[in-house]
N, C-alpha and C. Protein backbone atom coordinates (compact mmCIF):
# COMPACT_ATOMS: atom_id res chain seq x y z
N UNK A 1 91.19 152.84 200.30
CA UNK A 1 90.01 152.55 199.57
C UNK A 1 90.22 151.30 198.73
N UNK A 2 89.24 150.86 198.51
CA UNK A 2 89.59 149.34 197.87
C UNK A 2 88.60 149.60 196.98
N UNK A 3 88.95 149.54 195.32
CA UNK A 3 88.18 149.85 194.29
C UNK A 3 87.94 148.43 193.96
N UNK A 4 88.20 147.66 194.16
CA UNK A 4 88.31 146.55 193.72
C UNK A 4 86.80 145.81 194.26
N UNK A 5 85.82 144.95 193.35
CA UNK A 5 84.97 144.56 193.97
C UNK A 5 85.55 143.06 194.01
N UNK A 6 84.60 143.01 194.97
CA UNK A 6 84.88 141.55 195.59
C UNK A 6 84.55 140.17 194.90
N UNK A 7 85.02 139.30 194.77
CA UNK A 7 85.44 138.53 193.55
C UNK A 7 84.28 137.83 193.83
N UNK A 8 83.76 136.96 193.16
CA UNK A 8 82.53 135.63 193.54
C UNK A 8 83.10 134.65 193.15
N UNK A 9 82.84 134.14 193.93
CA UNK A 9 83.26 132.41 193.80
C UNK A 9 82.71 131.91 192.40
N UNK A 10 83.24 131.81 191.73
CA UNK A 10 82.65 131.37 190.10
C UNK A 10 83.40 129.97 190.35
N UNK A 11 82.28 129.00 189.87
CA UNK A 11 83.03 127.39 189.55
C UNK A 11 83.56 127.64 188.07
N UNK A 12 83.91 126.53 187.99
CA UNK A 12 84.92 126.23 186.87
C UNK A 12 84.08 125.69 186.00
N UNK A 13 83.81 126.30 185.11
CA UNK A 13 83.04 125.15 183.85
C UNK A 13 84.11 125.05 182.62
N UNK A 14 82.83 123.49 182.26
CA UNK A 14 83.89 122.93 181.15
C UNK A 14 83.13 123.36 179.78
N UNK A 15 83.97 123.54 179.24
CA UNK A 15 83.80 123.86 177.29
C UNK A 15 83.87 123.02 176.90
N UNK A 16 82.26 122.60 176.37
CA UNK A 16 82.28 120.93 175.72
C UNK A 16 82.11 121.37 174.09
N UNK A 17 82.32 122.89 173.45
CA UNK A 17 82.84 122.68 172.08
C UNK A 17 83.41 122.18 171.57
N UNK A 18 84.82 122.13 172.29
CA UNK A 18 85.98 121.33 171.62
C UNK A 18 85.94 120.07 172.05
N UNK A 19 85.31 118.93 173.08
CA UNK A 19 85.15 117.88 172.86
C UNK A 19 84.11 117.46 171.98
N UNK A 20 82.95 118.31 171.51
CA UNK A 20 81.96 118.02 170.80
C UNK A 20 82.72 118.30 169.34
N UNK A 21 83.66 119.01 169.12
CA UNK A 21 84.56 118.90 167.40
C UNK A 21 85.18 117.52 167.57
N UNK A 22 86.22 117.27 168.96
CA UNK A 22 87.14 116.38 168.51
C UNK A 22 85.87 114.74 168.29
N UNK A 23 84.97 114.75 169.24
CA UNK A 23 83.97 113.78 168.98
C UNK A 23 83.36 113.79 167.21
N UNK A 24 82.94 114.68 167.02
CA UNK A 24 83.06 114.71 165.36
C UNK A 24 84.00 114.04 164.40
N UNK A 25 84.53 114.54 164.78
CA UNK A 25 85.82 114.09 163.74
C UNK A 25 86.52 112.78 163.71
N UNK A 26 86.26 112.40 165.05
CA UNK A 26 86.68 110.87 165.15
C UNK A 26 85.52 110.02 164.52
N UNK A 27 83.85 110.57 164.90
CA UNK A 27 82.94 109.97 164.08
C UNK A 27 83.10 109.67 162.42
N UNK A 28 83.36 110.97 161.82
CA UNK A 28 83.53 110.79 160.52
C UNK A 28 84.31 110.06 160.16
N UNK A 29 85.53 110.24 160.87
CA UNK A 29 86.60 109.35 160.60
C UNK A 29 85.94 107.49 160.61
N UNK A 30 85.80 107.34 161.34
CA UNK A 30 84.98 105.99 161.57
C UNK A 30 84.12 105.64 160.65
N UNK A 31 83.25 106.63 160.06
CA UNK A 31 82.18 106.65 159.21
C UNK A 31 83.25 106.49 157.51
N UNK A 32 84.33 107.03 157.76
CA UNK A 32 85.23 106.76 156.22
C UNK A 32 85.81 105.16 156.00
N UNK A 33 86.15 105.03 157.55
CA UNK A 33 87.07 103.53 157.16
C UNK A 33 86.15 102.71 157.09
N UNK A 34 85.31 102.52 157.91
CA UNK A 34 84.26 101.67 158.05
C UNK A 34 83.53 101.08 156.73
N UNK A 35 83.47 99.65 156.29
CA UNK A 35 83.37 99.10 155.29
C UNK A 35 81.40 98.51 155.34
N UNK A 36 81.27 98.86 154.58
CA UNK A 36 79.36 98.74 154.95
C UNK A 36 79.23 97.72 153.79
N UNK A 37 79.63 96.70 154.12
CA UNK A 37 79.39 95.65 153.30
C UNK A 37 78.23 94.47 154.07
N UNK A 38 77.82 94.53 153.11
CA UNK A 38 76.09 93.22 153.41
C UNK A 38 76.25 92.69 152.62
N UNK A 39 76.28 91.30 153.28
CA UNK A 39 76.57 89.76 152.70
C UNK A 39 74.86 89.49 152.56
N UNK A 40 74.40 88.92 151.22
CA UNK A 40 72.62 88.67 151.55
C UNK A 40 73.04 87.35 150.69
N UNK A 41 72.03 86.62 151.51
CA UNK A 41 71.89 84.91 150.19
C UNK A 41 70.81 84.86 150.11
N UNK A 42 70.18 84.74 148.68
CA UNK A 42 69.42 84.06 148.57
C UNK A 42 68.66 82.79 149.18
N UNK A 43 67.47 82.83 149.59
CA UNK A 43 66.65 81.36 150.00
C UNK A 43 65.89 81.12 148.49
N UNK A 44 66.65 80.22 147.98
CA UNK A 44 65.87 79.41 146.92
C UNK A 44 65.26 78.23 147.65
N UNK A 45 64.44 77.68 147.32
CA UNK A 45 63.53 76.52 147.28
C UNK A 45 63.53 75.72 145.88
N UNK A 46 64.69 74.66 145.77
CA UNK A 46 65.08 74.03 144.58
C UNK A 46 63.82 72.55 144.24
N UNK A 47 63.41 72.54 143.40
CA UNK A 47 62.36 71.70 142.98
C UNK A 47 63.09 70.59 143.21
N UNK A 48 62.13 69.41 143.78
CA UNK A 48 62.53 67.88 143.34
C UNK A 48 62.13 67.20 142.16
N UNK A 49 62.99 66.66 142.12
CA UNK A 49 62.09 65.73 140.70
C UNK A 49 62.46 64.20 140.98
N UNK A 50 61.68 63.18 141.11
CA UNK A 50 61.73 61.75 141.31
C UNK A 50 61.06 60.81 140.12
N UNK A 51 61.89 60.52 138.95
CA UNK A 51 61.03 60.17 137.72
C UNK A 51 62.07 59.13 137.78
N UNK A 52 61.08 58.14 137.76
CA UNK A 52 61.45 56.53 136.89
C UNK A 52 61.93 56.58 135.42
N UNK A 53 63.11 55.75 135.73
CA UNK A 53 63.95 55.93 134.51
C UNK A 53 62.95 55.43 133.19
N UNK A 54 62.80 55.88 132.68
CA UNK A 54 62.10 56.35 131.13
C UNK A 54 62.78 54.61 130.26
N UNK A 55 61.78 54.51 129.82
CA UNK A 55 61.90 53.26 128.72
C UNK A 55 62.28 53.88 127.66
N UNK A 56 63.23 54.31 126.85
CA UNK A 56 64.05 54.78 125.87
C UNK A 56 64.67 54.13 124.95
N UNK A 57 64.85 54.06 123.92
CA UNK A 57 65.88 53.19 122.87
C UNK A 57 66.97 53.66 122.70
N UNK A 58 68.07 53.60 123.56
CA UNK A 58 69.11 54.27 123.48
C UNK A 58 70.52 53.02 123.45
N UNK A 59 71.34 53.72 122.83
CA UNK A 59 72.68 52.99 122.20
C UNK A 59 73.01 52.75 123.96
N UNK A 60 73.92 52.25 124.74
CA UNK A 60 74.62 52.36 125.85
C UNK A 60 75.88 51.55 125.88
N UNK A 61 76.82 52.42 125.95
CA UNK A 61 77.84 52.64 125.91
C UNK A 61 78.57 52.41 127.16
N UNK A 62 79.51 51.57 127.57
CA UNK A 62 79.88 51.35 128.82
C UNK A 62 81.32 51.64 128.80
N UNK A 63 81.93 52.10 129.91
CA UNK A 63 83.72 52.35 129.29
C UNK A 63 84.30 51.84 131.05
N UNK A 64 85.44 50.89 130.87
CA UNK A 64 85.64 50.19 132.31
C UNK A 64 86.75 51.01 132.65
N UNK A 65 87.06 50.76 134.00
CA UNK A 65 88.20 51.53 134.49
C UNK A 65 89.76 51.44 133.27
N UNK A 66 89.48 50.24 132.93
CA UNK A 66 91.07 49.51 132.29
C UNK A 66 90.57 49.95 130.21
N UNK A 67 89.68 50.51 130.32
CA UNK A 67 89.97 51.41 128.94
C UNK A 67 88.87 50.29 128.20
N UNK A 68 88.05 49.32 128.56
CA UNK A 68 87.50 48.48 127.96
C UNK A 68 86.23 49.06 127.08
N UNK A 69 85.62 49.00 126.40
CA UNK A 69 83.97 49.49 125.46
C UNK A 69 82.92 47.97 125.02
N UNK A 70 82.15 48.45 125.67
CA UNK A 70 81.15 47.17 125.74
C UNK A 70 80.05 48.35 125.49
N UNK A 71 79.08 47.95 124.23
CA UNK A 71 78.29 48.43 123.18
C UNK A 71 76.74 47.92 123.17
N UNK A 72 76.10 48.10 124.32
CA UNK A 72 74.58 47.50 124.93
C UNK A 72 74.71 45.92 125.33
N UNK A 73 76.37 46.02 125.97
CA UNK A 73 76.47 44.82 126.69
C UNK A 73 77.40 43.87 125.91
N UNK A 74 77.61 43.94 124.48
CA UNK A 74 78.82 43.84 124.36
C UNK A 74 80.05 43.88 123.88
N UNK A 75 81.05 43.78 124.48
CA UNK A 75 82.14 44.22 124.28
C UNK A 75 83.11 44.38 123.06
N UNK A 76 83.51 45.27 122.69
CA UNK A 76 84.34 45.90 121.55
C UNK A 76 85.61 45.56 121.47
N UNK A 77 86.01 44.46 120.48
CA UNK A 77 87.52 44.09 120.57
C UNK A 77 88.25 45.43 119.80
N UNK A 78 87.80 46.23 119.09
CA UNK A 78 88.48 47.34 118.71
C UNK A 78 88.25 48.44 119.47
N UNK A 79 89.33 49.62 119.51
CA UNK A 79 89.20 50.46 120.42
C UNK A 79 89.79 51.71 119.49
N UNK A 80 89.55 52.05 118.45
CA UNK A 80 90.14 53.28 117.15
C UNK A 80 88.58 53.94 117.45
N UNK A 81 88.56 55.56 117.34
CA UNK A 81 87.30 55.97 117.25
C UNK A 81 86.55 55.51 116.16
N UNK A 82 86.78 55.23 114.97
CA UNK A 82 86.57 54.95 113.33
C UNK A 82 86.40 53.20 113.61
N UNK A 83 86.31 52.34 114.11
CA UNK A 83 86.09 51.07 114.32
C UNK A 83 84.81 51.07 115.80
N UNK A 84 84.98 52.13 116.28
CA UNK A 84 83.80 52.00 117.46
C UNK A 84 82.54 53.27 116.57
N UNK A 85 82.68 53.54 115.68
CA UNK A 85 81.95 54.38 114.97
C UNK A 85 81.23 53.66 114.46
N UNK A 86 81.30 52.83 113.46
CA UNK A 86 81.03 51.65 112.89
C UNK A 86 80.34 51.05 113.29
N UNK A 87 80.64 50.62 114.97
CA UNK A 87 79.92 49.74 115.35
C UNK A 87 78.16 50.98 115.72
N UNK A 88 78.86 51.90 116.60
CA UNK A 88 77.72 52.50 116.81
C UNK A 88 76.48 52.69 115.39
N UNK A 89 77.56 53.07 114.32
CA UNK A 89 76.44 52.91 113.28
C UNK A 89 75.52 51.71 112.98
N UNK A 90 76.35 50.32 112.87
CA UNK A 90 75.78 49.11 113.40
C UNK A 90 74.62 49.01 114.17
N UNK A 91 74.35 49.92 115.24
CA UNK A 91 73.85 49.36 116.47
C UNK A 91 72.38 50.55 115.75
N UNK A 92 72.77 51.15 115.69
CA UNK A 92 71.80 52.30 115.34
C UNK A 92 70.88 51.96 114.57
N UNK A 93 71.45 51.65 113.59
CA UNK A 93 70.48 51.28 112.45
C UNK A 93 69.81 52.21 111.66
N UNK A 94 68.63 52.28 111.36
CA UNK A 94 67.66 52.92 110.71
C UNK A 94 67.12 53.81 111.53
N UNK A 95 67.63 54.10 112.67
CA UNK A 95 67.45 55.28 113.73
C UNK A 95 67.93 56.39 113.71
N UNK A 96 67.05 57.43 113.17
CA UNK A 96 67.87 59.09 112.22
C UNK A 96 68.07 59.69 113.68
N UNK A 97 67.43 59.49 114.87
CA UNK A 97 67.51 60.08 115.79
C UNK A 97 67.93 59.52 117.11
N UNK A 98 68.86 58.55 117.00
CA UNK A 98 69.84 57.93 118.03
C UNK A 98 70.49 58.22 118.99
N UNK A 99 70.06 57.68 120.22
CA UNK A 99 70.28 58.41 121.39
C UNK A 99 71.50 57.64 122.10
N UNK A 100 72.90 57.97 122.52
CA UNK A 100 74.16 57.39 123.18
C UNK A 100 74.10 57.59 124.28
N UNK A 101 74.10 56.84 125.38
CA UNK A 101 74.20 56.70 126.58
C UNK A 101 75.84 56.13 127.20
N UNK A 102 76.61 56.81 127.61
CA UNK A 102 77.77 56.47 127.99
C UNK A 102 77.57 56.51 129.59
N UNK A 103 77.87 55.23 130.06
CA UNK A 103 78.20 54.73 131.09
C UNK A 103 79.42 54.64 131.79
N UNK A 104 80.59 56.08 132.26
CA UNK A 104 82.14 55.43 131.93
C UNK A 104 82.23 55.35 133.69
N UNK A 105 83.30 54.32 133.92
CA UNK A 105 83.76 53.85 135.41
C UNK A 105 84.31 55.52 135.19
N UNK A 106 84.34 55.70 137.58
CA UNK A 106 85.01 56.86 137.53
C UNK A 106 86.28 57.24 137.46
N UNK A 107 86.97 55.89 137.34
CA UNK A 107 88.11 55.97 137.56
C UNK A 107 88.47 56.24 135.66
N UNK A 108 87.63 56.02 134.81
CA UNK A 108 88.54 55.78 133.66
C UNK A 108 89.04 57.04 132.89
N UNK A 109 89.61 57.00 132.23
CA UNK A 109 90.42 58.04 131.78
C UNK A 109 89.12 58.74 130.98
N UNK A 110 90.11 60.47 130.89
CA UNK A 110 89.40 61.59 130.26
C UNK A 110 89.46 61.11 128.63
N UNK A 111 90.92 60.57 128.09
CA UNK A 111 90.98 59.98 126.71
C UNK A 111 89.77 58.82 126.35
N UNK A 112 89.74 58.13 126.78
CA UNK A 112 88.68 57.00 126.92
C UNK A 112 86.73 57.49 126.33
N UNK A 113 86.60 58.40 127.22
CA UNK A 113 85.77 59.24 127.38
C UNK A 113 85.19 59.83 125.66
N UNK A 114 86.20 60.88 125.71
CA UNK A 114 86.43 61.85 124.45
C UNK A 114 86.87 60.94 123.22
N UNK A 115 86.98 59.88 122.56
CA UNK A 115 87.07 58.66 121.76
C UNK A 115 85.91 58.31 121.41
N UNK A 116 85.00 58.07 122.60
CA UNK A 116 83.30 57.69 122.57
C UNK A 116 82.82 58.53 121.85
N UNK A 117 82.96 59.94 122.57
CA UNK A 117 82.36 61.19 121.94
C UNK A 117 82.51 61.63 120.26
N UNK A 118 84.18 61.39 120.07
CA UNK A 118 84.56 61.76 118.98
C UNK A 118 83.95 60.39 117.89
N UNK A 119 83.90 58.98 118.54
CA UNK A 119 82.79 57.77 117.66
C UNK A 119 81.49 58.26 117.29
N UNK A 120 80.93 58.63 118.45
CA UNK A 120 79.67 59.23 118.12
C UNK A 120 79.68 60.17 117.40
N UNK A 121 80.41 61.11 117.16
CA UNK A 121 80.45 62.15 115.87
C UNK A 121 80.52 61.52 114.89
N UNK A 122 81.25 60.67 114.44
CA UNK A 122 81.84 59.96 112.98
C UNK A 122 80.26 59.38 112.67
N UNK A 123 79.97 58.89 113.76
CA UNK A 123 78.58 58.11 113.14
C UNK A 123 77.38 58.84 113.10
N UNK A 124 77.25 60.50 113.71
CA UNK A 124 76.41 61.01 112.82
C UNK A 124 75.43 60.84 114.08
N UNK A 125 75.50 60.18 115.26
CA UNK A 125 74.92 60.59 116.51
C UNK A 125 75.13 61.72 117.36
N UNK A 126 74.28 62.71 117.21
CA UNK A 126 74.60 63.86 117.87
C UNK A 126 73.68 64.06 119.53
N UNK A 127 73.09 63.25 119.56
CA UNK A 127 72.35 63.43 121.54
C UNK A 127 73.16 61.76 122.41
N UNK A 128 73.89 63.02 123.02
CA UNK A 128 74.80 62.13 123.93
C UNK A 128 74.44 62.47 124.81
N UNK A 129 74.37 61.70 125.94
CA UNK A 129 74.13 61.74 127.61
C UNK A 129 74.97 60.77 128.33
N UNK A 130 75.37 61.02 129.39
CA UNK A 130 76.05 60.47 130.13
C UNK A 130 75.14 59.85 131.21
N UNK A 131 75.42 58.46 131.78
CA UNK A 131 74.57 58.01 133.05
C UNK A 131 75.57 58.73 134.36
N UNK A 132 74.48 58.84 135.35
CA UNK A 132 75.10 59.38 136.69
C UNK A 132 74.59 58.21 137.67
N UNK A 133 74.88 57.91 138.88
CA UNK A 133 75.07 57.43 139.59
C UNK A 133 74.16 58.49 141.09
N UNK A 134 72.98 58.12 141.49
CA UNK A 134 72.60 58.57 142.49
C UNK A 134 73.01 58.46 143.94
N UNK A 135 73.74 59.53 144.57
CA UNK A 135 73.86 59.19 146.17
C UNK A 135 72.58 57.93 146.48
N UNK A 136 73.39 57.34 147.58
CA UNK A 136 72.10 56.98 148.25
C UNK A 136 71.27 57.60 149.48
């Protein structure tokens, strides 16, 4: 007697639990290292401005590569802040509100510079501007 029933051909299936955990876990994992950084720039739209240099009464101050000071053209045989002070006061005059325009080569020194600045203090001129030089 054969108690035994007769087997059926059963296919083989696959258990996609455990590839659907290990798929998990590698996701998260990915989802931890993974750096979610967004780079954003700004689009500004920077104004032009094209204005003709302004008729002004201003001191101008010129400083040459070789350390020279020429004082609305001209030149300063002294070079002490306290002797170019002087002169600026000179030049100023009766002008409570005197405007310094320093013109310095690019090559000339940072000392050169800061001398002007520190003249213009002694003499009690406090609106300094520097000229710039436009690309062409």
């Amino acid at each position: 007697m054969n108690f035994r029933r007769p087997q059926s051909d059963d296919e083989p299936e696959i258990n996609l639990i455990p590839l659907i955990d290990v798929l998990l876990v590698i996701l998260i994992f990915l989802a931890a290292t993974t750096s979610f950084t967004r780079y954003s720039q700004l689009k500004v739209a920077l104004p032009e401005a094209r204005a003709d240099a302004a008729e002004i009464d201003a001191l101008n101050m010129a400083i040459s590569q070789e350390g020279l000071y020429a004082l609305n053209g001209q030149l300063l045989p002294d070079t002490t802040s306290a002797e170019i002070a002087q002169a600026l006061r000179n030049a100023a005059g009766d002008r409570k509100e005197a405007i310094l325009v320093i013109n310095a080569d690019a090559q000339t020194t940072h000392e050169s510079v800061v001398r002007i600045m520190e003249a213009a203090r002694l003499a009690g001129i406090s609106r300094v501007n520097f000229a710039t030089q436009s690309p062409p």
